[in-house]
Protein backbone atom coordinates (compact mmCIF):
# COMPACT_ATOMS: atom_id res chain seq x y z
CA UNK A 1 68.33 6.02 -77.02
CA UNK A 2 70.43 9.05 -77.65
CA UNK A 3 69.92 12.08 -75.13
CA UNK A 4 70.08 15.28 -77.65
CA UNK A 5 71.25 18.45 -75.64
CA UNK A 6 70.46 21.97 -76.42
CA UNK A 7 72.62 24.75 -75.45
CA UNK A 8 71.17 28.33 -75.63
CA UNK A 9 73.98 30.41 -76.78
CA UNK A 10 73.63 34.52 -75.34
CA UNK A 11 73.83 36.45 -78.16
CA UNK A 12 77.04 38.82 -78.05
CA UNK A 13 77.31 41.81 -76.11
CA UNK A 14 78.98 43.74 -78.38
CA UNK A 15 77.27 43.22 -81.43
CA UNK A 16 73.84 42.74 -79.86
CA UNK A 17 73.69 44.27 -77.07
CA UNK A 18 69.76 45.34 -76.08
CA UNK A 19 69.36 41.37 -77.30
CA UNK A 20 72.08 40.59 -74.26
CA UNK A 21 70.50 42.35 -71.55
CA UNK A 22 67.18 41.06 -72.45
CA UNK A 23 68.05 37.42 -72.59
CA UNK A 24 69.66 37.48 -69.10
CA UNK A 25 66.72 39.50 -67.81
CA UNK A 26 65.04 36.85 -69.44
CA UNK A 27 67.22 33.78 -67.42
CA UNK A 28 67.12 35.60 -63.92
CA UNK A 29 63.54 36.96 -64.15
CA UNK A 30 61.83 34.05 -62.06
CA UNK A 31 64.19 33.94 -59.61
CA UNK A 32 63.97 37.86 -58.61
CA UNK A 33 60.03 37.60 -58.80
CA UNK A 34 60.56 34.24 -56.39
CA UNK A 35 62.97 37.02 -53.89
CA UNK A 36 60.25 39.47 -54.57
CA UNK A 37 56.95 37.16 -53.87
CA UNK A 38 58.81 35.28 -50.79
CA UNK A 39 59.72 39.25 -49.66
CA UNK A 40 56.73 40.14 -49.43
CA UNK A 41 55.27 36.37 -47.82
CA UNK A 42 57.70 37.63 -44.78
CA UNK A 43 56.19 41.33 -44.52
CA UNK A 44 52.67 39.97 -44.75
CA UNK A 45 53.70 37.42 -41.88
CA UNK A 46 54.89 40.04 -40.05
CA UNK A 47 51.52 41.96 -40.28
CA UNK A 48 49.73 39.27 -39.75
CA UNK A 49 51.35 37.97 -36.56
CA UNK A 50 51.62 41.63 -35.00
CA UNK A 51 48.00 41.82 -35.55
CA UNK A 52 47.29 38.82 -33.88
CA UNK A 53 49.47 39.34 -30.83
CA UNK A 54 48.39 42.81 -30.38
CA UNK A 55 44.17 41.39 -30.71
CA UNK A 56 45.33 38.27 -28.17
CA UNK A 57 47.18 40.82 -25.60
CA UNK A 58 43.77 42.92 -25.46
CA UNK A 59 41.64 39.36 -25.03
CA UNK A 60 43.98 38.64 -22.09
CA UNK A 61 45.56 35.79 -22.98
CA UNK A 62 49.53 34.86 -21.98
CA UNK A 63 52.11 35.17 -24.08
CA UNK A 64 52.63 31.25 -24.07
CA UNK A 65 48.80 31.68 -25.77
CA UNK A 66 50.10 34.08 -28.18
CA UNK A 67 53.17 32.01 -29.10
CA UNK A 68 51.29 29.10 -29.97
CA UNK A 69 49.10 31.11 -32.39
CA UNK A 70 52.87 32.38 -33.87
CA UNK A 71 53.70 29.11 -34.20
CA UNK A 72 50.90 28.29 -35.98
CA UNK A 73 50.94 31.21 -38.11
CA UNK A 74 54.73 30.51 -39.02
CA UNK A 75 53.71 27.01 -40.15
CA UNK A 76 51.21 28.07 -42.13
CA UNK A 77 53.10 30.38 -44.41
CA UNK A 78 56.32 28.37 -44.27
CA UNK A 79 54.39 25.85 -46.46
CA UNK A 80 53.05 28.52 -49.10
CA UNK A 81 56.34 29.73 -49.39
CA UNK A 82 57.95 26.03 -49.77
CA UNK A 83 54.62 26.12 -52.34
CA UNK A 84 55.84 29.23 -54.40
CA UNK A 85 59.30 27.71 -54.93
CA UNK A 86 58.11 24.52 -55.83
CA UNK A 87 55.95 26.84 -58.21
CA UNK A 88 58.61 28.59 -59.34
CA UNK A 89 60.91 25.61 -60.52
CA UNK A 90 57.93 24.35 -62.33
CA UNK A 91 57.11 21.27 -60.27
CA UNK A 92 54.37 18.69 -61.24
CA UNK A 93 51.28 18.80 -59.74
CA UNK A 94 51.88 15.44 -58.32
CA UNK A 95 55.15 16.55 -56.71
CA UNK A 96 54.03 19.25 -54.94
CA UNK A 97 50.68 17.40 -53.45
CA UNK A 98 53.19 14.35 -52.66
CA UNK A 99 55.53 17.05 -50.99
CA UNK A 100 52.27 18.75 -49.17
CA UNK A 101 50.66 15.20 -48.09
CA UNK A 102 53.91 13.95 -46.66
CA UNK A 103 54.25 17.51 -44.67
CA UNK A 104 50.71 17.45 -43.19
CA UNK A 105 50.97 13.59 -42.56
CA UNK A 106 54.83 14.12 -40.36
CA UNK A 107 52.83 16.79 -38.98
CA UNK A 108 49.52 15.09 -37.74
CA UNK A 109 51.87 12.40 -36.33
CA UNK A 110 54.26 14.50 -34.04
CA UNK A 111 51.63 17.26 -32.47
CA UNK A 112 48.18 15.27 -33.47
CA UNK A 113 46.77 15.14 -29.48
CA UNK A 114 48.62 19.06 -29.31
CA UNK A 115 46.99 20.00 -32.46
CA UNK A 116 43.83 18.65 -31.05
CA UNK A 117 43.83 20.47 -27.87
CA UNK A 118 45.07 23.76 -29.41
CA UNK A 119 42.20 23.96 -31.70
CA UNK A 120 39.62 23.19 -28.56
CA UNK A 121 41.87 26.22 -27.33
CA UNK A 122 41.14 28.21 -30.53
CA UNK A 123 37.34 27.29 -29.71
CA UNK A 124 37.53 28.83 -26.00
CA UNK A 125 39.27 31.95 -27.31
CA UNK A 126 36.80 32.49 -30.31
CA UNK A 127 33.50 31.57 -28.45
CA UNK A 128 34.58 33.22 -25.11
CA UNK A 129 32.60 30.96 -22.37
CA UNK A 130 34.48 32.88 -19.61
CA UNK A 131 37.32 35.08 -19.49
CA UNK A 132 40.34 35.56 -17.07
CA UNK A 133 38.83 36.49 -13.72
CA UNK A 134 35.19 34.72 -14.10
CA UNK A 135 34.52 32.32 -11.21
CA UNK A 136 33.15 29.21 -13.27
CA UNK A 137 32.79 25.32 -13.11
CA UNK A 138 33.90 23.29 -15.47
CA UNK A 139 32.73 19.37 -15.20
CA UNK A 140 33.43 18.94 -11.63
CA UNK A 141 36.01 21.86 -11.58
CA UNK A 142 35.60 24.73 -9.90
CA UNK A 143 37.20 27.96 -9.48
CA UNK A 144 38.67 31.51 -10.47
CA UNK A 145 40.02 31.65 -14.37
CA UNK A 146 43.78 32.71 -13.40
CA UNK A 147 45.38 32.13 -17.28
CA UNK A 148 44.05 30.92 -20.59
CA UNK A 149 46.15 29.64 -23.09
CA UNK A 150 46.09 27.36 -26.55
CA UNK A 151 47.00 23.88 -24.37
CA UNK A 152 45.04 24.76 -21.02
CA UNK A 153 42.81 26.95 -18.67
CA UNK A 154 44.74 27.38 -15.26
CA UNK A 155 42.22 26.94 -12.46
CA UNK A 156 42.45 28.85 -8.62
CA UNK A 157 40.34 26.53 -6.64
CA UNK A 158 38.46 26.94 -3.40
CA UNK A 159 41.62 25.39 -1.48
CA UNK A 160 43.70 28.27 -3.15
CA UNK A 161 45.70 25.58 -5.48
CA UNK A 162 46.03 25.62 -8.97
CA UNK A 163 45.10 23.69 -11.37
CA UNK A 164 45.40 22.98 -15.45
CA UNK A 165 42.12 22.09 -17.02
CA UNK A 166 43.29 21.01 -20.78
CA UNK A 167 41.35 22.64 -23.42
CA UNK A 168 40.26 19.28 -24.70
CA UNK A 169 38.05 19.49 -21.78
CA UNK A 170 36.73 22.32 -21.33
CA UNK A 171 34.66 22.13 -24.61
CA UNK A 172 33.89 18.63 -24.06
CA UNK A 173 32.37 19.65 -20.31
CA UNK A 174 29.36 21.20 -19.14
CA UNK A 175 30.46 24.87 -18.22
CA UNK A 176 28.88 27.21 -16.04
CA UNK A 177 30.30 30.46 -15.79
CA UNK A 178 28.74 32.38 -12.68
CA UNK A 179 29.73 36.15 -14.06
CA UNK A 180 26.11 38.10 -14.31
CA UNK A 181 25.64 41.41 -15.36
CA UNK A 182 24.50 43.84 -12.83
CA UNK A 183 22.37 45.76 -15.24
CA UNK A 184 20.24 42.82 -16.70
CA UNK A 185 19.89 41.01 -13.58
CA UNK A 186 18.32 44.85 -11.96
CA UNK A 187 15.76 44.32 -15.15
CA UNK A 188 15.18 40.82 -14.42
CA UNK A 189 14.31 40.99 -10.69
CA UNK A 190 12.07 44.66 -11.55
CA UNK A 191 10.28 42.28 -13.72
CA UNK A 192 9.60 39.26 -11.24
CA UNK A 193 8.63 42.58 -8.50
CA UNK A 194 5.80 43.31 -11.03
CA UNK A 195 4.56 39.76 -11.38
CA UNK A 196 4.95 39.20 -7.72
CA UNK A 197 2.58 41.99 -6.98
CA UNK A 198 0.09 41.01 -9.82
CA UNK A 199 0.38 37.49 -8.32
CA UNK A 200 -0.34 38.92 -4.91
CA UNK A 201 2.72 36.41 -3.66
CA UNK A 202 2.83 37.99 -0.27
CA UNK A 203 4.17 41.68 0.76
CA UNK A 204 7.22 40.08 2.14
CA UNK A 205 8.76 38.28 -0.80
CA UNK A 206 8.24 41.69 -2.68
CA UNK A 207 9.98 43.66 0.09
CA UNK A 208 12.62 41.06 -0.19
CA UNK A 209 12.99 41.69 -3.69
CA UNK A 210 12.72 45.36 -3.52
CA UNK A 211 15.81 45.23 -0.76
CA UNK A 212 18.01 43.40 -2.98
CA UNK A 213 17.38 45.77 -5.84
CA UNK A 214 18.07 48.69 -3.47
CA UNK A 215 21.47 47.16 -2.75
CA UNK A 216 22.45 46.20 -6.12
CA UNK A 217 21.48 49.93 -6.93
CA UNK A 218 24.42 51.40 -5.36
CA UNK A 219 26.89 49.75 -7.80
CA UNK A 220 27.59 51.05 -11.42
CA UNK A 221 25.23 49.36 -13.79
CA UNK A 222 27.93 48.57 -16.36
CA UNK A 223 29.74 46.35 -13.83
CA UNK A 224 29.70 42.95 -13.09
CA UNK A 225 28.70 40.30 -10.30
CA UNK A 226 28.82 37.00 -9.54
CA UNK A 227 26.08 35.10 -8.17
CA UNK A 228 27.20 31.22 -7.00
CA UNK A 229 25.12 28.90 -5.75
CA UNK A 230 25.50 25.47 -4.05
CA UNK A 231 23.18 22.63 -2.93
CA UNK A 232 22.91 21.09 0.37
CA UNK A 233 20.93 17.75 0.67
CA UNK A 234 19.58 17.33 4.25
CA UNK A 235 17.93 13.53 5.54
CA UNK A 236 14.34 13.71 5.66
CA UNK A 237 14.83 12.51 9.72
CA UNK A 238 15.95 16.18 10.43
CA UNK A 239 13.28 18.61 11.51
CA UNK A 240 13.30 20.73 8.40
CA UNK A 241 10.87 23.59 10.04
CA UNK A 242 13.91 24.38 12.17
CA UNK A 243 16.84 23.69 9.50
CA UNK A 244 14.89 26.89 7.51
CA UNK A 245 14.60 28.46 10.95
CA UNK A 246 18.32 28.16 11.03
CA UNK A 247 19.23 28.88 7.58
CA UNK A 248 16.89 32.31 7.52
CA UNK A 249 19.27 33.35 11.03
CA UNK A 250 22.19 32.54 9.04
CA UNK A 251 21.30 34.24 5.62
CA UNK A 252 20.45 37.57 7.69
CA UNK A 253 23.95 37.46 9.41
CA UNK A 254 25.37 37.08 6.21
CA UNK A 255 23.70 39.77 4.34
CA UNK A 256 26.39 42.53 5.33
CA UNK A 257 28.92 39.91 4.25
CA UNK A 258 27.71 39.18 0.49
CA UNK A 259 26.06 42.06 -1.76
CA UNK A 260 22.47 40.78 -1.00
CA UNK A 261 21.10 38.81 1.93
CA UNK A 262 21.68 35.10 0.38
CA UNK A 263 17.94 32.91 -0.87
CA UNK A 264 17.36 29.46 -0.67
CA UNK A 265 14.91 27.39 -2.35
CA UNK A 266 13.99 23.68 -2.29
CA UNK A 267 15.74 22.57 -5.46
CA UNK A 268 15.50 18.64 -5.32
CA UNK A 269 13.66 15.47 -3.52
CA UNK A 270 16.33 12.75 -3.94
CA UNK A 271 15.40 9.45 -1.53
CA UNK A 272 14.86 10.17 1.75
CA UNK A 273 16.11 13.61 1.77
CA UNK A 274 15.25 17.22 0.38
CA UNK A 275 18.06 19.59 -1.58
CA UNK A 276 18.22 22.81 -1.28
CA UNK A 277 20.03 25.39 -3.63
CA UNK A 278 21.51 28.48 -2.01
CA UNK A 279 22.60 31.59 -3.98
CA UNK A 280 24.62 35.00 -3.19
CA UNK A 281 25.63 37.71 -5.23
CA UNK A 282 29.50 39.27 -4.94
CA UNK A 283 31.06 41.80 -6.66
CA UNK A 284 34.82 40.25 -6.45
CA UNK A 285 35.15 36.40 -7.09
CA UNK A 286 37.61 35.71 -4.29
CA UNK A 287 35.09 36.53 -1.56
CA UNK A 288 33.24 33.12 -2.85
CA UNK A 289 36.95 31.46 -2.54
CA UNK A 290 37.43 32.91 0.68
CA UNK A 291 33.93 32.80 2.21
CA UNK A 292 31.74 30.21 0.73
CA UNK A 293 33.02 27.33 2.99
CA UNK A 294 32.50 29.53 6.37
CA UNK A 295 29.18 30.08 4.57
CA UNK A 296 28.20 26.50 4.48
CA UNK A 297 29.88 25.80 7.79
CA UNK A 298 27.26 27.74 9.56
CA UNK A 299 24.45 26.76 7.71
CA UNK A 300 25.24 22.93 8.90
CA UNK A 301 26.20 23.83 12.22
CA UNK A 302 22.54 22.78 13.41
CA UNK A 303 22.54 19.67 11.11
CA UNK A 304 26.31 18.50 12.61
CA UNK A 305 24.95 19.13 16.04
């Protein structure tokens, strides 16, 4: 079979000259609208990634956080632009989804587990469970938020280590972030005041409650608190009229300590033994790094004894 070629002949420039210009207008025309469309693909990415740094900055997030996004971002439009040439040079269809499913598949391959845990990041930094500075527990994690980025939440725990908690995790885990607002939590314990008094629960659980409010009172009701609690299981073979004896003395000394004198309540009956929950309320998240332990040390000084 015979291959017929056809040459396109300009016409002359002398003798036709509007006919000239247009046919080489004509011949460069989808290359300076592929410059002009891939142009303006780079200002848009600019936009688009200054936007998201600056909005990622004012969540609080690293810049190793913010890079990651980049990257992603960069990825993203690399393939429309590698898209728009294909395009351009009038591809088949079937080239350019070959192209596109061979991309995505070398892709998936090299950062699949990365991938994976950047979009669990994604999830943390869209749904906001906690933010840098919240005291929270996550599985059986526990700690002060210190750094939150696309791979990994960095940990300060109680022993004043660090530690990386991968994203992956954190949405797979039970969380419990301990951050309370002062102004809702005022509402909340004015309502339990009133039902205390209609339930006629005893003057002394209501002063309680009205000294606690008092306290809490004297900070700005826009701010926030943190109220952490802990359980203690103590053998039923203990006398536990003077364990709550003990742990009444010890919740008054602490009082001046913590922003409210600290409660306890039975919280459990496990086998042979009763749990009890305790609770305090802080205004900065290091005092429950820095004081919790002391705190339990002294309740279980009578139980060690």
């Amino acid at each position: 079979m015979q291959t017929t070629t056809i040459t396109i002949t300009p016409p002359d420039a002398f003798t036709q000259p509007f006919e000239f210009i247009i046919f080489y207008i004509n011949q460069f025309l989808p290359y300076i609208i592929l410059v002009g469309t891939l142009i303006l693909v780079m200002i848009v990415y600019l936009i688009v990634t200054r936007i998201a740094k600056s909005s990622l900055q004012a969540m609080g997030m690293g810049i190793e956080a913010s890079s990651g996004i980049v990257l992603i971002l960069r990825l993203v439009f690399f393939m429309a632009a590698i898209m728009i040439i294909i395009g351009t040079f009038e591809a088949s269809l079937s080239t350019l989804l070959s192209i596109t499913a061979l991309f995505g598949t070398a892709l998936g391959l090299a950062f699949s587990q990365a991938l994976g845990n950047i979009v669990s990041g994604l999830y943390v930094l869209v749904t906001r469970p906690f933010r840098i500075g919240d005291y929270v527990r996550i599985g059986t994690v526990e700690g002060l938020v210190r750094e939150i980025t696309l791979n990994y939440t960095r940990i300060l725990l109680p022993d004043e280590t660090k530690q990386l908690v991968p994203n992956n995790k954190v949405v797979g885990s039970e969380v419990t972030n301990f951050r309370i607002e002062m102004s809702k939590y005022i509402e909340e314990r004015q309502e339990e005041i009133k039902d205390a008094e209609e339930e006629n629960q005893g003057r002394r659980y209501v002063r309680s409650l009205e000294s606690t409010l008092d306290r809490l009172r004297t900070l700005t009701t826009d701010s926030n608190g943190y109220r952490y609690t802990f359980d203690l299981s103590i053998h039923m073979s203990y006398n536990h009229k003077e364990m709550r004896k003990k742990f009444d003395e010890v919740c008054d000394r602490w009082a001046s300590v913590f922003l409210t004198r600290p409660i306890y309540f039975v919280w459990a009956k496990p086998v042979a033994a009763i749990t009890y929950r305790f609770a305090f309320i802080v205004q900065d998240p290091m005092i429950i790094i820095k004081r919790s332990s002391d705190f339990m040390e002294d309740l279980l000084e009578l139980y060690m004894t």
